[in-house]
C-alpha atoms as a PDB file:
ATOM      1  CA  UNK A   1     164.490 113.735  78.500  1.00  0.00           C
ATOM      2  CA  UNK A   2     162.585 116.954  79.934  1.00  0.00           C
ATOM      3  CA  UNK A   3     166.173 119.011  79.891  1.00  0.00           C
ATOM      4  CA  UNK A   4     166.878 121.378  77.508  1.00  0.00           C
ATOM      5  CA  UNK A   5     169.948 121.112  77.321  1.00  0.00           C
ATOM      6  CA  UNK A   6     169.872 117.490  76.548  1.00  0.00           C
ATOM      7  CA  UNK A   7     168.300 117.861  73.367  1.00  0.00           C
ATOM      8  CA  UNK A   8     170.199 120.607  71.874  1.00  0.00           C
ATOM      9  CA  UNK A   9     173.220 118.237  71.749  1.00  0.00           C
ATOM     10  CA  UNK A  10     171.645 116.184  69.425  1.00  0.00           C
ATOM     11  CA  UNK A  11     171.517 115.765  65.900  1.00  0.00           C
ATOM     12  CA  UNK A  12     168.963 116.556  63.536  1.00  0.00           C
ATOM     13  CA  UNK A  13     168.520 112.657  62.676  1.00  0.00           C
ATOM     14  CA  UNK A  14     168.786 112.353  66.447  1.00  0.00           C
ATOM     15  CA  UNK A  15     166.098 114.523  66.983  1.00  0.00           C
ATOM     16  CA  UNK A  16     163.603 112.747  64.387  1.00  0.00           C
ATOM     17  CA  UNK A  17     164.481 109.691  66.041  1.00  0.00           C
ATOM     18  CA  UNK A  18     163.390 111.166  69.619  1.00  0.00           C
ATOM     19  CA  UNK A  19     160.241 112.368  67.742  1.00  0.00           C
ATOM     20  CA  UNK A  20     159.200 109.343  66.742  1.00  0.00           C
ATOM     21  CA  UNK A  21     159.975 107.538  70.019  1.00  0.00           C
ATOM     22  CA  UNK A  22     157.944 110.285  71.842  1.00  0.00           C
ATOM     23  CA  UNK A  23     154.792 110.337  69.154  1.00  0.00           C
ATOM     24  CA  UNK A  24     155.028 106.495  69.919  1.00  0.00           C
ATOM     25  CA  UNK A  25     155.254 106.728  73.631  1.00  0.00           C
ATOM     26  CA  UNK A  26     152.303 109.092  73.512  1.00  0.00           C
ATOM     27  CA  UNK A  27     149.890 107.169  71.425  1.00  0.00           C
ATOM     28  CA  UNK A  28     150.976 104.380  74.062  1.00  0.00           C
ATOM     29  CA  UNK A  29     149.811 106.963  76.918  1.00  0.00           C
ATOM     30  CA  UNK A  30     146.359 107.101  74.871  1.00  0.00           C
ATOM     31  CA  UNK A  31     145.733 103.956  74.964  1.00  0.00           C
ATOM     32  CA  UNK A  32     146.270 103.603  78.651  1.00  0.00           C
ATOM     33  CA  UNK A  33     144.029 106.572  79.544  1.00  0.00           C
ATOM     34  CA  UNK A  34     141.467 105.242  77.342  1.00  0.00           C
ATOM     35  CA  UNK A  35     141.762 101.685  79.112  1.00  0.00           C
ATOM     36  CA  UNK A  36     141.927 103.550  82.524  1.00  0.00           C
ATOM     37  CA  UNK A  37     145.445 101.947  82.955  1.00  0.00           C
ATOM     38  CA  UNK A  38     147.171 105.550  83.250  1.00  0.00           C
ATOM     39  CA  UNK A  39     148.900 105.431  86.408  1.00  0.00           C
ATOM     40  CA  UNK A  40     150.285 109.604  86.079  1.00  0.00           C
ATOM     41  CA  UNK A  41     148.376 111.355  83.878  1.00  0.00           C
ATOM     42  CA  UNK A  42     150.931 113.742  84.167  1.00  0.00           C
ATOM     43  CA  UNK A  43     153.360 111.537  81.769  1.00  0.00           C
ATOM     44  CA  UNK A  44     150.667 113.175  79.062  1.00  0.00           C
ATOM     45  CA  UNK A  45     151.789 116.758  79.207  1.00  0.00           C
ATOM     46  CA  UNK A  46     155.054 116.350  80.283  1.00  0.00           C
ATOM     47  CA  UNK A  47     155.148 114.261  77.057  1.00  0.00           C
ATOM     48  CA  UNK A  48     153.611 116.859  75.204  1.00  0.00           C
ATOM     49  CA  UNK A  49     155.774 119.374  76.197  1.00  0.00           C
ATOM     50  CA  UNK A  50     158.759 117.132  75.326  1.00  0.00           C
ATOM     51  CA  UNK A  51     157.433 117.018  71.532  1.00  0.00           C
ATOM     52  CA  UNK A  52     156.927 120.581  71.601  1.00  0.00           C
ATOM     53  CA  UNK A  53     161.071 120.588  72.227  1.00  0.00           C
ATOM     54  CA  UNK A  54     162.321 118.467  69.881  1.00  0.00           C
ATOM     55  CA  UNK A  55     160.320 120.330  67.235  1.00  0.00           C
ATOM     56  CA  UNK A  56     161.076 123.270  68.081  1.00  0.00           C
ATOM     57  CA  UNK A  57     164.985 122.537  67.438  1.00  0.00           C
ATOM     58  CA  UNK A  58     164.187 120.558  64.359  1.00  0.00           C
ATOM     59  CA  UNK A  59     162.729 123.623  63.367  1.00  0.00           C
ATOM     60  CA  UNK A  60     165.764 125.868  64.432  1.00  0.00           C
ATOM     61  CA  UNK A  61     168.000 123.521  61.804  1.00  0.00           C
ATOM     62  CA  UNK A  62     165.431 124.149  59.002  1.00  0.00           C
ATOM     63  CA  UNK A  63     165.803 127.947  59.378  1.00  0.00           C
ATOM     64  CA  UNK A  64     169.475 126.926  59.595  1.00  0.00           C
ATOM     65  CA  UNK A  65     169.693 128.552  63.479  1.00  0.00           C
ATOM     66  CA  UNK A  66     171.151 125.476  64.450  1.00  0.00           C
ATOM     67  CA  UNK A  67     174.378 123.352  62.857  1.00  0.00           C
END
């Protein structure tokens, strides 16, 4: 999902959907580090990162950057 240019051929309900698979995923990542069950801890930021993406382009359609 990392890609760039993976995301910005999606859709804005596309993109709320990936948001709320990712916010998901991530609270799932939480619980794993907090059960010491994590096996990459690097899934956490590269998660992160991912969110930071797909909000970033909702945000572009909101300011109406994006069609």
């Amino acid at each position: 999902m990392a890609k760039k240019k993976n995301i910005k051929d999606l859709t804005l309900d596309e993109l709320n959907k990936k948001l709320t698979e990712l916010n998901d995923s991530m609270l799932n990542y939480r619980f794993q580090k907090t059960l010491q069950q994590l096996e990459d801890p690097k899934k956490i930021n590269q998660n992160k990162k991912d969110i930071a993406r797909v909000k970033t382009f909702i945000r572009q359609f909101e300011l109406g950057l994006r069609k």
